[in-house]
Protein backbone atom coordinates (compact mmCIF):
# COMPACT_ATOMS: atom_id res chain seq x y z
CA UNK A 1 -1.33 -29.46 -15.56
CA UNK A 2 -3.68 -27.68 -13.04
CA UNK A 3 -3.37 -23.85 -12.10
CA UNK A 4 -2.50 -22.57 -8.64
CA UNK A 5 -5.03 -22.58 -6.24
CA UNK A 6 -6.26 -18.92 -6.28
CA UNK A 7 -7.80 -17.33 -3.33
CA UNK A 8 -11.28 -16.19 -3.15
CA UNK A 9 -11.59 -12.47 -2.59
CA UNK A 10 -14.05 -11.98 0.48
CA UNK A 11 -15.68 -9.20 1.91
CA UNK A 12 -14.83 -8.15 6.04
CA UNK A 13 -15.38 -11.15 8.24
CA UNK A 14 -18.77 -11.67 9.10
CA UNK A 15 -20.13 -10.05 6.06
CA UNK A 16 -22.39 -11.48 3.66
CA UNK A 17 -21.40 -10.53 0.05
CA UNK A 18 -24.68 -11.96 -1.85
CA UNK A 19 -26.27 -9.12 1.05
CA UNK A 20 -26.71 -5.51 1.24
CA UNK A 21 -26.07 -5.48 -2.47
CA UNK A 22 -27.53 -1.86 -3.59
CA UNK A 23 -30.82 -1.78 -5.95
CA UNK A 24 -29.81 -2.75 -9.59
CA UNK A 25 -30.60 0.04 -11.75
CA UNK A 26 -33.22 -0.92 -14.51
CA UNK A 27 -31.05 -2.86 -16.83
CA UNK A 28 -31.95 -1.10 -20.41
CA UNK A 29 -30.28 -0.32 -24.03
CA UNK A 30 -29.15 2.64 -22.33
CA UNK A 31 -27.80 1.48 -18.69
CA UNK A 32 -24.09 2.08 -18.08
CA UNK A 33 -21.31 -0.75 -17.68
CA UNK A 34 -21.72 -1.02 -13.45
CA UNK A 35 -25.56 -1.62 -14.45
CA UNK A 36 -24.82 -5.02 -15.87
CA UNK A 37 -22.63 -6.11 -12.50
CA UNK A 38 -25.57 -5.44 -10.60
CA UNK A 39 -28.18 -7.25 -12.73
CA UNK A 40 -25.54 -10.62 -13.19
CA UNK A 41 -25.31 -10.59 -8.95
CA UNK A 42 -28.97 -10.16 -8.20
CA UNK A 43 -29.48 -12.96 -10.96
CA UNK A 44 -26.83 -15.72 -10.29
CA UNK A 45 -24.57 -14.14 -7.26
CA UNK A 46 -22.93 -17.24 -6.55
CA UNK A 47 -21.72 -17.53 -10.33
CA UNK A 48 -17.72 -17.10 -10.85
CA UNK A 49 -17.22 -13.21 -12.12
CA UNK A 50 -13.66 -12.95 -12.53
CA UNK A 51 -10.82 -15.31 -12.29
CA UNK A 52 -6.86 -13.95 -12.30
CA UNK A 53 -4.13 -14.65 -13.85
CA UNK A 54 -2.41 -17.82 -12.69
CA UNK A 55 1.01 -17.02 -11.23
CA UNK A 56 0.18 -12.94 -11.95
CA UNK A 57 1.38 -12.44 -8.04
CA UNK A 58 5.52 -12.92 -8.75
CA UNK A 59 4.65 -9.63 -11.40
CA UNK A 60 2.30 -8.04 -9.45
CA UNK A 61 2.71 -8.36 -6.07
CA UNK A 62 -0.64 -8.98 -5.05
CA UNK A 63 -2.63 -12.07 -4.12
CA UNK A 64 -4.55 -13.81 -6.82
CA UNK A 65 -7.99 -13.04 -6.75
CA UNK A 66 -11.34 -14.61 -7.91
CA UNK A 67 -14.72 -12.84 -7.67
CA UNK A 68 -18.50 -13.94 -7.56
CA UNK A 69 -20.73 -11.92 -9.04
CA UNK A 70 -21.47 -10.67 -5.94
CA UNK A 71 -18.08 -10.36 -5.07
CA UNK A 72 -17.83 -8.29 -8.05
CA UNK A 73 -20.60 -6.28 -7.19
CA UNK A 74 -19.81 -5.43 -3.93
CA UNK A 75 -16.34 -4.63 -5.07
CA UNK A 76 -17.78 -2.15 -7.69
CA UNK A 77 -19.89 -0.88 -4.89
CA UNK A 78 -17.11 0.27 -2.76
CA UNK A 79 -14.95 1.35 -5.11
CA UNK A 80 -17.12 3.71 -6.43
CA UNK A 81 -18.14 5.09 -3.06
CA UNK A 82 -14.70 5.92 -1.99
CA UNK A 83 -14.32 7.52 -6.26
CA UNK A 84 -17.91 9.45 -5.52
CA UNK A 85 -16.80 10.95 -1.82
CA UNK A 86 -13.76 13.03 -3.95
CA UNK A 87 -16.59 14.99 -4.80
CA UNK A 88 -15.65 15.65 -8.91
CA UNK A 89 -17.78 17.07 -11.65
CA UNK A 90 -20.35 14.60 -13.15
CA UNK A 91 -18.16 12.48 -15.94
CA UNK A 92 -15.11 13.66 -14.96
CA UNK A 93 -12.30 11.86 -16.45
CA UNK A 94 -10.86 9.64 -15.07
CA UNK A 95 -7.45 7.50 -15.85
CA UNK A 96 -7.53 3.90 -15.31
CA UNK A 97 -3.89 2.43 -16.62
CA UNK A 98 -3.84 -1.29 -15.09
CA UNK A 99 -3.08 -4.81 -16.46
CA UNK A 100 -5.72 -6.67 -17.52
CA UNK A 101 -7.44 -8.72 -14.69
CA UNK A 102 -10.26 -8.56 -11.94
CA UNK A 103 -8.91 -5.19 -10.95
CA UNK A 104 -8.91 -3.13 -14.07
CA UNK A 105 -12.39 -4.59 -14.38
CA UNK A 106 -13.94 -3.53 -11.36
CA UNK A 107 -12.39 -0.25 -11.15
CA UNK A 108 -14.21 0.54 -14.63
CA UNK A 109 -17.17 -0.39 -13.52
CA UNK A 110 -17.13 1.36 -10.26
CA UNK A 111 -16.05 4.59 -12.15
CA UNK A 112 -19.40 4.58 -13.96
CA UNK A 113 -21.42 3.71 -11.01
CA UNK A 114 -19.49 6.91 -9.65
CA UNK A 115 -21.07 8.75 -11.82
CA UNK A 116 -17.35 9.67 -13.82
CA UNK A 117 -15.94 8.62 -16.80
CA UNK A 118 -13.38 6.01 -17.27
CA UNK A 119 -10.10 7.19 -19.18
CA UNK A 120 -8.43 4.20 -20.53
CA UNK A 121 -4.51 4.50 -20.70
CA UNK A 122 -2.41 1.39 -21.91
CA UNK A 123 0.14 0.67 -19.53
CA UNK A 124 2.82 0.78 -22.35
CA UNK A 125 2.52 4.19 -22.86
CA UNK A 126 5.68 6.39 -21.83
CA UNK A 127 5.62 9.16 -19.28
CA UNK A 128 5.75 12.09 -22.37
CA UNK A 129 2.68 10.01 -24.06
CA UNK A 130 0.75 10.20 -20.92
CA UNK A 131 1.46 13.10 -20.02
CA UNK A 132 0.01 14.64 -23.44
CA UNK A 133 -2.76 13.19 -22.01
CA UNK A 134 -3.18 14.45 -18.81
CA UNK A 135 -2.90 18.04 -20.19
CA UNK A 136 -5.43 17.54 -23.29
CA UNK A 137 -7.84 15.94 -21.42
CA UNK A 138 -7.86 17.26 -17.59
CA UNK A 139 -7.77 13.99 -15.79
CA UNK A 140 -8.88 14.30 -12.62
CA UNK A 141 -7.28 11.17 -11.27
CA UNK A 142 -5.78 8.06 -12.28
CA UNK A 143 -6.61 4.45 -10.98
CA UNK A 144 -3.27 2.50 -11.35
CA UNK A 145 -0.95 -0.12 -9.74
CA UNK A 146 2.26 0.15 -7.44
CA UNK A 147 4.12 -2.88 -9.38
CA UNK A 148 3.75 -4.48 -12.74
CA UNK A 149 6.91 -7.01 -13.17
CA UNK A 150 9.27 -4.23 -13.57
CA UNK A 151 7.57 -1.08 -13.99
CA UNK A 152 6.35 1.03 -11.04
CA UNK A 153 3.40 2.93 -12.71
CA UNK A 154 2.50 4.42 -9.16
CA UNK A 155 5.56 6.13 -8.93
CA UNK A 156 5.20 7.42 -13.03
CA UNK A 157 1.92 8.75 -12.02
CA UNK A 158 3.19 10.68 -8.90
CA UNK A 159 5.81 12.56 -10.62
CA UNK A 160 3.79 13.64 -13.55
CA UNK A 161 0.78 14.56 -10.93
CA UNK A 162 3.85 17.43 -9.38
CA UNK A 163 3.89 18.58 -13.19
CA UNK A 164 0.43 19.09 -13.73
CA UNK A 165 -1.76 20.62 -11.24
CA UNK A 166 -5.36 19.32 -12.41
CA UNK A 167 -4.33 15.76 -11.53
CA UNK A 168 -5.09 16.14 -7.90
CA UNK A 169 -6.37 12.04 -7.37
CA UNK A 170 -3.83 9.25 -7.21
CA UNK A 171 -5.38 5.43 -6.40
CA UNK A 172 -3.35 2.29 -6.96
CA UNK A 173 -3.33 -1.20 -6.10
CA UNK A 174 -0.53 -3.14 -5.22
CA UNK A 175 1.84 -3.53 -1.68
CA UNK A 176 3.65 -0.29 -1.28
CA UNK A 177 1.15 2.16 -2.30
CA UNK A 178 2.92 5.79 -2.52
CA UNK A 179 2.42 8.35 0.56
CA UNK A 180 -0.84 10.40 -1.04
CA UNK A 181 -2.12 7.30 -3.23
CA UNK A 182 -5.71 5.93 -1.99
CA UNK A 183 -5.11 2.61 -1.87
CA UNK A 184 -7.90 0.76 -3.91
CA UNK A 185 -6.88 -2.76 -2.59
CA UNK A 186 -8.00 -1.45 1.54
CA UNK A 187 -11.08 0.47 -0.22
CA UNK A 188 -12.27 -2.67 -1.19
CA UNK A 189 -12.45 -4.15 2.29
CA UNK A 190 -14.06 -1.46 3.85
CA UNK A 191 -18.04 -1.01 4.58
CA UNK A 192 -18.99 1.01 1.50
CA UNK A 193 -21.24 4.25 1.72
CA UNK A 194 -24.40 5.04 1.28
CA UNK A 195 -23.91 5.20 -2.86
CA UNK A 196 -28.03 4.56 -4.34
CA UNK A 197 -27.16 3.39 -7.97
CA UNK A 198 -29.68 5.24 -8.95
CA UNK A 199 -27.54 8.25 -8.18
CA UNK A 200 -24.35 7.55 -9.57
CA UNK A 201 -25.06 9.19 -12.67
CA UNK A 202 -25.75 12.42 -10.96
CA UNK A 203 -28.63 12.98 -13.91
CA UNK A 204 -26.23 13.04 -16.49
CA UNK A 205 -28.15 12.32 -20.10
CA UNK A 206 -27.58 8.33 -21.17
CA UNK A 207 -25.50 9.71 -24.31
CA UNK A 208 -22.73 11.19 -21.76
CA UNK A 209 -22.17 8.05 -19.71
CA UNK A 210 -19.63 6.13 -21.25
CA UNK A 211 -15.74 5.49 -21.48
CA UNK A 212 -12.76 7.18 -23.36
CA UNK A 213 -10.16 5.20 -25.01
CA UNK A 214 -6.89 6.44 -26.77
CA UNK A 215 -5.55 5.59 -30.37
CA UNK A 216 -2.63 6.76 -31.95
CA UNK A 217 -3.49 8.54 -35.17
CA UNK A 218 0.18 10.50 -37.20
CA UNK A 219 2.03 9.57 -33.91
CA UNK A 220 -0.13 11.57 -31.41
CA UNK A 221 -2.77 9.91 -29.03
CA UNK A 222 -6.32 11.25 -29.45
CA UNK A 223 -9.17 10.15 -27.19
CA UNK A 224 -12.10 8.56 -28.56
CA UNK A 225 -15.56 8.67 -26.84
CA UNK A 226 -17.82 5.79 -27.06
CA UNK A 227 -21.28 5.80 -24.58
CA UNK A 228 -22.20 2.84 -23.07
CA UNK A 229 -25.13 2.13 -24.64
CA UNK A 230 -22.51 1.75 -28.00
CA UNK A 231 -20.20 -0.26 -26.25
CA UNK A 232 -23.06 -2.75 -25.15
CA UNK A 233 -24.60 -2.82 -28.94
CA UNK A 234 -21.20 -3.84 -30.23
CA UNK A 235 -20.28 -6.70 -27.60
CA UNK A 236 -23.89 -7.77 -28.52
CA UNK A 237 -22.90 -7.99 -31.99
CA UNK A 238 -19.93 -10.03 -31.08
CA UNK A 239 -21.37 -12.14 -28.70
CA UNK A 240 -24.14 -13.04 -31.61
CA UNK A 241 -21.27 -13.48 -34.38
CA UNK A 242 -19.23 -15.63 -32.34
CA UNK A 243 -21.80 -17.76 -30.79
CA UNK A 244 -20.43 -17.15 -27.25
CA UNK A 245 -22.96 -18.82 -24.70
CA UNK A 246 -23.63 -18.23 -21.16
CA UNK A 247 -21.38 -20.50 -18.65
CA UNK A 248 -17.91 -20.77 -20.45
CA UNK A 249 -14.90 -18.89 -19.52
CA UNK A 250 -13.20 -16.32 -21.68
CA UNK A 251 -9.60 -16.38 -21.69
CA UNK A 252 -8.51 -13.09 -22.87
CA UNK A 253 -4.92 -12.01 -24.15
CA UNK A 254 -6.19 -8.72 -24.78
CA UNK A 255 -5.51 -5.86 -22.45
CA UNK A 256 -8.82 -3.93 -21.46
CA UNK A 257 -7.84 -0.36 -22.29
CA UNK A 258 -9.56 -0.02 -25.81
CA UNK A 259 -12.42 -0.78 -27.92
CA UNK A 260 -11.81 -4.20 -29.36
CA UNK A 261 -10.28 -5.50 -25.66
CA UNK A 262 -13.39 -4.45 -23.98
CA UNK A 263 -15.98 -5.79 -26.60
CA UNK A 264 -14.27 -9.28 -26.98
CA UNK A 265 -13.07 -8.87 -23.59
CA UNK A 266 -15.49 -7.76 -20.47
CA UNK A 267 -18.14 -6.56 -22.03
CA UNK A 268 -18.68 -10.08 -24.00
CA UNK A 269 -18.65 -11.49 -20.90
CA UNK A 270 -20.94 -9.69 -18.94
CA UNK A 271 -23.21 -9.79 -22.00
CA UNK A 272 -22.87 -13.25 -22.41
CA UNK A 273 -22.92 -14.56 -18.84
CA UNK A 274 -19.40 -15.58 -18.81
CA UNK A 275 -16.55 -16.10 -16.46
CA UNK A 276 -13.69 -13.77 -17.43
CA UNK A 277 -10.22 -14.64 -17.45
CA UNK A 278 -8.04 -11.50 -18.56
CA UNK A 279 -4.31 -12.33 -18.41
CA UNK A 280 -2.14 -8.83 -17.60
CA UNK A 281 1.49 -9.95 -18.34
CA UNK A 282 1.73 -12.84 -21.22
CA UNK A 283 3.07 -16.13 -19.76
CA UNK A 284 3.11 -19.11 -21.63
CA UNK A 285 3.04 -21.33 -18.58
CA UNK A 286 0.40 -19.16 -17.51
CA UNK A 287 -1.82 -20.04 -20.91
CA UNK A 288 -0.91 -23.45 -20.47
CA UNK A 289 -2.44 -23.74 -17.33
CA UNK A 290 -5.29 -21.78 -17.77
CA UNK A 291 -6.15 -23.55 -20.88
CA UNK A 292 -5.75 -27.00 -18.91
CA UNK A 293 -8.26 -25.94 -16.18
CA UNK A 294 -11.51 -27.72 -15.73
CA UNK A 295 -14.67 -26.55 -17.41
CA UNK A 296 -15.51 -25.31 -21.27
CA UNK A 297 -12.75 -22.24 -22.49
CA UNK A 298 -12.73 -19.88 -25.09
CA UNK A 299 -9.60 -18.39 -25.86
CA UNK A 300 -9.23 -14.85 -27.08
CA UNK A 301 -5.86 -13.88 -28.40
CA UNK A 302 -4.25 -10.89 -31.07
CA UNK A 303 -4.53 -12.68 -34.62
CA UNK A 304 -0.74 -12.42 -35.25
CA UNK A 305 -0.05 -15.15 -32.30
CA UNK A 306 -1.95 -17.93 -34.66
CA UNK A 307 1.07 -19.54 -35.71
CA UNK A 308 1.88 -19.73 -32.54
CA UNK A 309 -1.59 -21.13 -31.05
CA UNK A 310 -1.05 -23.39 -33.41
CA UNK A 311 1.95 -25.22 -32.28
CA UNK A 312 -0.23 -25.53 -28.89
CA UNK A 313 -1.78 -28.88 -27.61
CA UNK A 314 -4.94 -27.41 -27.50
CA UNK A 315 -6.96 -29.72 -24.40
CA UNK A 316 -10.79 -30.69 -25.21
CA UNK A 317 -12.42 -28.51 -23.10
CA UNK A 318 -11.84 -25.70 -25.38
CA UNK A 319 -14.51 -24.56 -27.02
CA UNK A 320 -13.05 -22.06 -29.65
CA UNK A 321 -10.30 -19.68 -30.29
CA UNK A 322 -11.40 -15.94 -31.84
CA UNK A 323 -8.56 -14.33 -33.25
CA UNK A 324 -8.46 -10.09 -32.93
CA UNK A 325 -7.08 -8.55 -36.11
CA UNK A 326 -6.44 -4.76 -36.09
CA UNK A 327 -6.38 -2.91 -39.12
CA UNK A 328 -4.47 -2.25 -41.28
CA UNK A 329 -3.95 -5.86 -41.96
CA UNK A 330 -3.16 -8.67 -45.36
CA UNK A 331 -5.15 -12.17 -44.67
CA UNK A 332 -3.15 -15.24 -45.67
CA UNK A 333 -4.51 -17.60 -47.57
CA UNK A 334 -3.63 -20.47 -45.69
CA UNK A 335 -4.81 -20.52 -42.08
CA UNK A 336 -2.57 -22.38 -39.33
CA UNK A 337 -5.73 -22.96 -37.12
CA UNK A 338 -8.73 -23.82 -38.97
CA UNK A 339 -11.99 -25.57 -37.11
CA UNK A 340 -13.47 -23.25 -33.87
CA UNK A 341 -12.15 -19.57 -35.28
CA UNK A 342 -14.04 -16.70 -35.32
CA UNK A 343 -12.08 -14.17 -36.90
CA UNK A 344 -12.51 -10.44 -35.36
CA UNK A 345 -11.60 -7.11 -37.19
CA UNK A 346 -10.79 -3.88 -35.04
CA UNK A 347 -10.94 -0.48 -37.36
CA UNK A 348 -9.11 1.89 -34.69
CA UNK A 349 -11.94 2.94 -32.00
CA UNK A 350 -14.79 2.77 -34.62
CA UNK A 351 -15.85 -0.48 -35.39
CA UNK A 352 -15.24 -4.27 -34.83
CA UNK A 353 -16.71 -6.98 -37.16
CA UNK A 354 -16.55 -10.77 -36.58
CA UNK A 355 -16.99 -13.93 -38.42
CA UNK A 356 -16.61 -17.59 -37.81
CA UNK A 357 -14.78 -19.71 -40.44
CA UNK A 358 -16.23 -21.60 -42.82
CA UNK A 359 -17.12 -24.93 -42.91
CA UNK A 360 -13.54 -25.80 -43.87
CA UNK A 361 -11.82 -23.82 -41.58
CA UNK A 362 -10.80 -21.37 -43.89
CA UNK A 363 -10.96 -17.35 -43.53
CA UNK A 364 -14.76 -15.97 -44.28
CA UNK A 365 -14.59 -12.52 -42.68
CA UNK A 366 -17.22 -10.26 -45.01
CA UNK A 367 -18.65 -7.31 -44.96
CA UNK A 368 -22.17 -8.64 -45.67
CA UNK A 369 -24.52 -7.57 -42.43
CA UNK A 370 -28.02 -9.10 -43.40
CA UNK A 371 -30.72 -9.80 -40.35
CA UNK A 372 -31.21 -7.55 -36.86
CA UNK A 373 -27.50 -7.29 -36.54
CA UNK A 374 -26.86 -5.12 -39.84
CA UNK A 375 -29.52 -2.12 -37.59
CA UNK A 376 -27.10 -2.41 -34.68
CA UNK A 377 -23.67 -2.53 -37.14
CA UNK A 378 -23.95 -1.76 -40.86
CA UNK A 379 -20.94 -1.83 -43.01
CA UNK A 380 -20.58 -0.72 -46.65
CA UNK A 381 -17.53 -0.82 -49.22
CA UNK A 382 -17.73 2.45 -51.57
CA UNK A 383 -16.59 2.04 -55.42
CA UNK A 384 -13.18 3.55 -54.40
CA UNK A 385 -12.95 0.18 -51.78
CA UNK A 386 -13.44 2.62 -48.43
CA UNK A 387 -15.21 1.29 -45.73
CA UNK A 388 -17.94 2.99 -44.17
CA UNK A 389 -19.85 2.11 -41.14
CA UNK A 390 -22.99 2.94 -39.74
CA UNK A 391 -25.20 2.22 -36.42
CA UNK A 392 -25.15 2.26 -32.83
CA UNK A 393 -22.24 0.06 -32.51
CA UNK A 394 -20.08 1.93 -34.42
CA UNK A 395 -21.16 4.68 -32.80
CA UNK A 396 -17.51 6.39 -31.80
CA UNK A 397 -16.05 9.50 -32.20
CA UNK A 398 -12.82 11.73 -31.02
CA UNK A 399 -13.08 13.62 -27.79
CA UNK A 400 -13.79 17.36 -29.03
CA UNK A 401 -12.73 19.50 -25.98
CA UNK A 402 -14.00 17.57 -22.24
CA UNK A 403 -17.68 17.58 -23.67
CA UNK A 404 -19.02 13.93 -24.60
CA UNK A 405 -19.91 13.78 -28.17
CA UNK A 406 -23.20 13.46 -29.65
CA UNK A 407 -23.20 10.54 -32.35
CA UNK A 408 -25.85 11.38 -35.15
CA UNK A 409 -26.66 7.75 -37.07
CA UNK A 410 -25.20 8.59 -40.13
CA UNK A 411 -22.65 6.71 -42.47
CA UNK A 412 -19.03 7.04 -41.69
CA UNK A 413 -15.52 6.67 -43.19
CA UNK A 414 -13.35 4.08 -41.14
CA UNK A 415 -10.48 5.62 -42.20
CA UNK A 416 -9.78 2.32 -43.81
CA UNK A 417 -9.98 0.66 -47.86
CA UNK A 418 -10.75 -2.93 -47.94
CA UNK A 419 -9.73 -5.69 -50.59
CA UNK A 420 -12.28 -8.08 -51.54
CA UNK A 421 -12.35 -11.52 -53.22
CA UNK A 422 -15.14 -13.08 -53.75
CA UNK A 423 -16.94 -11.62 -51.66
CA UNK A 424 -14.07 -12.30 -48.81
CA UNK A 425 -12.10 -9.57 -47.48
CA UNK A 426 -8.38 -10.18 -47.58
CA UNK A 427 -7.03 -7.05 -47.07
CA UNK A 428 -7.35 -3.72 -45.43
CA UNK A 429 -5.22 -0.87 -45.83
CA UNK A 430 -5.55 2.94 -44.79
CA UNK A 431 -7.08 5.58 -46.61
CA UNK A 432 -3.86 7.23 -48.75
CA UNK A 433 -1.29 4.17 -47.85
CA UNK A 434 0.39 2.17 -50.26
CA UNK A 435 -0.71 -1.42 -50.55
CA UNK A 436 0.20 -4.17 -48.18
């Protein structure tokens, strides 16, 4: 079965997307996210970017998008002009609460090349939740969506912007956009501004560019701060451990509004040189077709849908399945899937470890980091079974006040106690909780 055909997004008529691109910043450790769109459409602009969700329009409302890279980039580019001309603080926050897809993407990016600082919100959250959020943190705006199936997030956001004051910027996508809403979707059709890349950071140090995503710790959300120079050390990490290479397309599951969604998710991809596919609402006629399109795929789904992924006729063109485990989690011995896993383990906003099966197909997730990937991520288990972690990858930390952070490389609790078997962990529980 073959997907809807899916429009190509395209700049105004008569203009030349793989043109007028603005000067890549120099691509380094320390270079933010919209650094990497730049480099991937000066390198291969006519390479696929971003593909949507087959049949995402009857939720969303919206036509069904795909991006070049230089699509993408020019996307990013005037996105972020129209985010830089509201004339915020350097790395303000943010809000970006969207589905996963080209969109949320994009608008992340273009944040960054703002010079601000994306504020991840999952779209789950309820109004009280977010608003918790808006006061704690100040946002400054919020990038969202008029329609998501049933949900009108738009509207959510305008009446808790008439409750607090310091969220004075409202931008959706979506038909219908609310009466004082910027509407992203006509921003990116318009002739950007004059934005040099090399200004979008507005001199802000390397160790305050970066994103902020929220985890719910004792049934409150609290904001963790990761810089981008982390982020891209622990999709590197990933990348390595799950042997992604350049040219396939990564079908994600995973909603891009956290840690592990953006390092298996966009981030991989842009590391890797792949073609993202980041599905919003879950469809199974959707996956189906997706999975059945033409080329090499690499599926990425939350580990407790195995079972299900298992009952799937997978078709040969896919490559490999990684399964995303968050902790606290028990391993079963017996795996339903067994050949082409790679097993990934989110602790919280801190860390993320991955590991293919072995040979057999059976579970092999350790904490043994040997080789140039134990300076970027090293992981320890104390005598009392806590897990510590330690390098630039892991390289999180909760949002003190508005001020970014500063990470010193030292060893870390996780939070988290870990159950080992020969030398295989099988288990993780939190610090102080009863045994799963």
């Amino acid at each position: 079965m073959k997907p809807p055909a899916r429009e190509r997004w395209a700049p105004d008529e008569g203009d030349d997307a793989a043109e007028g691109l603005p000067a890549a910043p120099v691509d380094d450790a320390t270079s933010g996210i919209a650094s990497l769109f730049a480099q991937r459409a000066l390198t291969d602009p006519g390479a696929s970017a971003f593909l949507p969700q087959a049949g995402s329009e009857a939720w969303s409302g919206r036509s069904e998008a795909a991006f070049t890279n230089a699509e993408a980039e020019m996307a990013v580019a005037r996105l972020a002009a129209r985010f830089a001309g509201l004339g915020l603080a350097s790395r303000a926050l943010f809000g970006v609460a969207l589905p996963a897809g080209p969109e949320a993407c994009l608008t992340i990016a273009a944040l960054d090349r703002a010079g601000l600082t994306p504020c991840l919100i999952p779209l789950a959250w309820k109004p009280d939740q977010i608003g918790a959020v808006v006061e704690n943190l100040g946002l400054a705006g919020v990038a969202t969506q008029s329609r998501v199936g049933d949900l009108s997030p738009a509207m959510e956001w305008r009446d808790l912007a008439m409750r607090f004051f310091g969220l004075r910027f409202l931008a959706a996508f979506g038909p219908a956009v609310p009466d004082g809403f910027i509407d992203l979707d006509a921003a990116m059709t318009q002739p950007e501004l004059s934005v040099p890349a090399s200004d979008a950071a507005h001199d802000a140090p390397s160790a305050q560019a970066g994103y902020v995503a929220l985890a719910m710790q004792d049934g409150e959300p609290v904001a963790w701060f990761r810089s981008w120079a982390a982020a891209r050390a622990a999709a590197e990490c990933f990348v390595a451990a799950a042997e992604i290479p350049a040219g396939q397309r990564l079908l994600t599951l995973l909603a891009q509004d956290d840690h592990r969604g953006l390092t298996t998710g966009l981030m991989a991809a842009l590391i890797s040189g792949c073609t993202l596919e980041a599905h919003g609402l879950f469809a199974s006629d959707a996956l189906t077709a997706s999975l059945a399109s033409d080329g090499p795929v690499r599926l990425v789904a939350p580990g407790w849908m195995e079972t299900a992924l298992a009952r799937l006729d997978f078709p040969q063109n896919l490559c490999g399945v990684v399964l995303v485990h968050d902790a606290p989690v028990r391993f079963k011995a017996q795996t339903p899937l067994t050949h082409g896993v790679v097993d990934a383990l989110a602790f919280g906003e801190i860390a993320l470890l991955a590991q293919a099966r072995d040979a057999r197909g059976r579970f092999a997730l350790s904490l043994d980091r040997a080789g140039e990937a134990a300076e970027t991520l090293s992981v320890r288990r104390e005598t009392d079974g806590r897990i510590q972690f330690r390098g630039i990858a892991a390289q999180a930390a909760p949002l003190d006040g508005r001020n970014p952070p500063i990470e010193a490389d030292l060893w870390r609790d996780s939070g988290f106690v870990a159950e080992v078997f020969a030398g295989i962990v099988i288990g993780v529980t939190r610090i102080g909780a009863a045994s799963l």
